[in-house]
N, C-alpha and C. Protein backbone atom coordinates (compact mmCIF):
# COMPACT_ATOMS: atom_id res chain seq x y z
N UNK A 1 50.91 184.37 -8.41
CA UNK A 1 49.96 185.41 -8.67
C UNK A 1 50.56 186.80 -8.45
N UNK A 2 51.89 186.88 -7.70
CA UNK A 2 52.22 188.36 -7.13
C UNK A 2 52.59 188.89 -8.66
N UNK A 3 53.48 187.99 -9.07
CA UNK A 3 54.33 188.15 -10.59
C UNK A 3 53.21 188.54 -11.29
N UNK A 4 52.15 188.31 -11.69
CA UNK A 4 51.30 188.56 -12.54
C UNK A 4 50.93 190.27 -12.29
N UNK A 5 50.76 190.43 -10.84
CA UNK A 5 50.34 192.43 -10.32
C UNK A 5 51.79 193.30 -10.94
N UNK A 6 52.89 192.83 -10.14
CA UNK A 6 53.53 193.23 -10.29
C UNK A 6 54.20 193.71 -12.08
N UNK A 7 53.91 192.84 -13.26
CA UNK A 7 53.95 193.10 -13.78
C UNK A 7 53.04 194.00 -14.69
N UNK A 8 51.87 193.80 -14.35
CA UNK A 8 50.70 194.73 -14.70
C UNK A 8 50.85 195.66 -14.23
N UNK A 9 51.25 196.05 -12.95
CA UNK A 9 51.42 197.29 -12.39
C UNK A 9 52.65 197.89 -13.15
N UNK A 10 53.88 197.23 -13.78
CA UNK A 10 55.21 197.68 -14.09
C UNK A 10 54.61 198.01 -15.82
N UNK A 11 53.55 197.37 -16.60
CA UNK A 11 53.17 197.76 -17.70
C UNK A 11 52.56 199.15 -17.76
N UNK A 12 51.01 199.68 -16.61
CA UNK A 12 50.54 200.41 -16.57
C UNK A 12 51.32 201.89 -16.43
N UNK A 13 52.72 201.45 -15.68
CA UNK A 13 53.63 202.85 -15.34
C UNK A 13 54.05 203.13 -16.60
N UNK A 14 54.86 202.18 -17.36
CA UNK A 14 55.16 202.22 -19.01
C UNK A 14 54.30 202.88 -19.91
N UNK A 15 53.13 202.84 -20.01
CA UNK A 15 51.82 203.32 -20.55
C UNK A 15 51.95 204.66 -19.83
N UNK A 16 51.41 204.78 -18.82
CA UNK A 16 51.34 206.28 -18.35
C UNK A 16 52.81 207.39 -18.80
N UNK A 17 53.92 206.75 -18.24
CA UNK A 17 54.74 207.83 -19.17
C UNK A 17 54.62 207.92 -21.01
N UNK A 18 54.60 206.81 -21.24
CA UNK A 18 54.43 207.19 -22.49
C UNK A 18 53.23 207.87 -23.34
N UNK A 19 51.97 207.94 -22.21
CA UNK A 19 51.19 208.73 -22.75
C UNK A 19 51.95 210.07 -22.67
N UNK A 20 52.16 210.57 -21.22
CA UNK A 20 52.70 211.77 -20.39
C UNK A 20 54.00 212.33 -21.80
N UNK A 21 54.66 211.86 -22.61
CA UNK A 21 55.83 211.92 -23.24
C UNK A 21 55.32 212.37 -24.66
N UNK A 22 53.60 211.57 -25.05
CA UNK A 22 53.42 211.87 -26.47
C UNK A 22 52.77 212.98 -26.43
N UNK A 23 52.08 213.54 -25.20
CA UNK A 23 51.79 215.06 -24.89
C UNK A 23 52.19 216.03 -25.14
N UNK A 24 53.26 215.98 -24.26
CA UNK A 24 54.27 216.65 -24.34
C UNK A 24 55.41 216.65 -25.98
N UNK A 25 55.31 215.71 -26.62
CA UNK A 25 55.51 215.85 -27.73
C UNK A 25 54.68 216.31 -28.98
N UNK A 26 53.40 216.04 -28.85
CA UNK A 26 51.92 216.95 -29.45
C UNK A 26 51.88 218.27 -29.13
N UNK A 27 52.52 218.52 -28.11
CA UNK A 27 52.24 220.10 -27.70
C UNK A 27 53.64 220.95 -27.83
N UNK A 28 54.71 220.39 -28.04
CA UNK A 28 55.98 220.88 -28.19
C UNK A 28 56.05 221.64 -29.22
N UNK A 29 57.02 222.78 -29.61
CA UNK A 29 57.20 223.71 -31.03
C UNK A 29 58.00 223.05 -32.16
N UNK A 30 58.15 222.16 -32.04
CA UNK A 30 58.80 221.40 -32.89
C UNK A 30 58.24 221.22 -33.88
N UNK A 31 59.12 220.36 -35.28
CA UNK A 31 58.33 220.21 -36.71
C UNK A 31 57.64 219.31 -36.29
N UNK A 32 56.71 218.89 -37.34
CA UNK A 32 55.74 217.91 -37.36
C UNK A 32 56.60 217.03 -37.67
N UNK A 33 57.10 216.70 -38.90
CA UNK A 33 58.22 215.20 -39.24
C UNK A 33 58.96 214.78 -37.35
N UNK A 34 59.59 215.37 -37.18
CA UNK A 34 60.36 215.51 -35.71
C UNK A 34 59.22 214.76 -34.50
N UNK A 35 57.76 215.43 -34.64
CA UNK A 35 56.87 215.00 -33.89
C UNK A 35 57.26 213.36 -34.20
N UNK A 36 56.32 213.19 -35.20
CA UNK A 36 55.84 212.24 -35.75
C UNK A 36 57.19 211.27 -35.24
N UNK A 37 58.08 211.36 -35.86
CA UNK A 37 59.38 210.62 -35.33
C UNK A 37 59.59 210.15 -34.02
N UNK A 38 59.32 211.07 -33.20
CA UNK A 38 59.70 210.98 -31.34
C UNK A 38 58.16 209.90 -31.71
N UNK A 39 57.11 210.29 -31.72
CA UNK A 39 55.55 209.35 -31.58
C UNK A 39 56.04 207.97 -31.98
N UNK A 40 56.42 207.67 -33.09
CA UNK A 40 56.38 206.55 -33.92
C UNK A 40 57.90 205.55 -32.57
N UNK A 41 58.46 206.36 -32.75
CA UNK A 41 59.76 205.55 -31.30
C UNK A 41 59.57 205.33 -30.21
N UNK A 42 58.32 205.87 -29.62
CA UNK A 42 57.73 205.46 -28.47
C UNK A 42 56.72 204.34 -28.67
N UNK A 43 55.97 204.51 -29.94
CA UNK A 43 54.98 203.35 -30.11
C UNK A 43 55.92 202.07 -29.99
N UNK A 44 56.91 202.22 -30.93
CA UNK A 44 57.50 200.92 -31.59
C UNK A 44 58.21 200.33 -30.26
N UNK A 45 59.01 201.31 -29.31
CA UNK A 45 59.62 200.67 -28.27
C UNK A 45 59.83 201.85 -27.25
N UNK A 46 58.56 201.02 -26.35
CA UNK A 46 57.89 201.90 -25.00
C UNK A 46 58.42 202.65 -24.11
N UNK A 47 59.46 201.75 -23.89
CA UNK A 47 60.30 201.95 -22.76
C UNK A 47 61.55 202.87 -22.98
N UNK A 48 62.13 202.19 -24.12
CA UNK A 48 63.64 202.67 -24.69
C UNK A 48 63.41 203.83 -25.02
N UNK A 49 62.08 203.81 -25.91
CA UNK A 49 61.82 205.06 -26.93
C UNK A 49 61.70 206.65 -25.72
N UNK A 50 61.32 206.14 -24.74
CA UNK A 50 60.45 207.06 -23.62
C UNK A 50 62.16 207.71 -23.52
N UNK A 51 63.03 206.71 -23.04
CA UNK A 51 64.23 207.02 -22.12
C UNK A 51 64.95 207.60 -23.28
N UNK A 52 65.34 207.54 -24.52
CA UNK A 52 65.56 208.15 -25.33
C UNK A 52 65.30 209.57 -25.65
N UNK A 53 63.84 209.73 -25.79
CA UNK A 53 63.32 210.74 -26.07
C UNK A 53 63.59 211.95 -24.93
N UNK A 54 63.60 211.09 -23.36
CA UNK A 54 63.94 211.81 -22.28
C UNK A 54 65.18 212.31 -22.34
N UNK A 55 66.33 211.96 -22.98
CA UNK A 55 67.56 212.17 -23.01
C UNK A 55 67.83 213.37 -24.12
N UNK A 56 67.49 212.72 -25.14
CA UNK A 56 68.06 213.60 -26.43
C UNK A 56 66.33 214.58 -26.62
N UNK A 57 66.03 214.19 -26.34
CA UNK A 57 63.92 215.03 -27.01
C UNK A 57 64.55 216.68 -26.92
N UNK A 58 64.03 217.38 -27.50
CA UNK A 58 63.59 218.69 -27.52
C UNK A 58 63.61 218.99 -26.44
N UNK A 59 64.19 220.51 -25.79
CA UNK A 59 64.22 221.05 -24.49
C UNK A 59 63.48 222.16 -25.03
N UNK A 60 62.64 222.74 -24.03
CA UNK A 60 62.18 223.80 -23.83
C UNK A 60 63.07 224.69 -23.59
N UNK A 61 63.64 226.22 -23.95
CA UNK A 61 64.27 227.19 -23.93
C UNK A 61 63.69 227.99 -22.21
N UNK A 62 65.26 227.71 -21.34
CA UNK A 62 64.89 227.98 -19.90
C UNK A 62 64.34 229.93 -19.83
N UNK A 63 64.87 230.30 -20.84
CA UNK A 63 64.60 231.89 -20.90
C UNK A 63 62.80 231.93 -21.22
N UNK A 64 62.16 230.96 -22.19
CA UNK A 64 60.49 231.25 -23.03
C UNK A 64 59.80 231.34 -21.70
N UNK A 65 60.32 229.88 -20.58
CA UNK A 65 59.51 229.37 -19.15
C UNK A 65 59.07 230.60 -18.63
């Protein structure tokens, strides 16, 4: 039964960043195609797509902050 929390709990974190990621990609200055692209790579693969997007995604310009 632990295996069963533990993985529900390890799904729900997956979900929460990837909401937290498509936000932040909805609200970014970026093109729409570009949006849509980062969205569609997180749907298709949750995890990878997240750590991906975290790596290479769009930076905010440290001078706009």
């Amino acid at each position: 039964m632990e295996g069963v929390r533990v993985e529900g709990l390890f799904g729900l974190l997956v979900l929460a960043i990837d909401v937290w990621a498509i936000i932040h990609i909805v609200q970014s200055g970026t093109s729409t195609l570009k949006k849509v692209l980062w969205v569609v790579l997180i749907l298709l693969l949750p995890l990878v797509g997240f750590l991906i997007w975290l790596l290479l995604g769009p930076r905010k310009n440290a001078a706009s902050a």
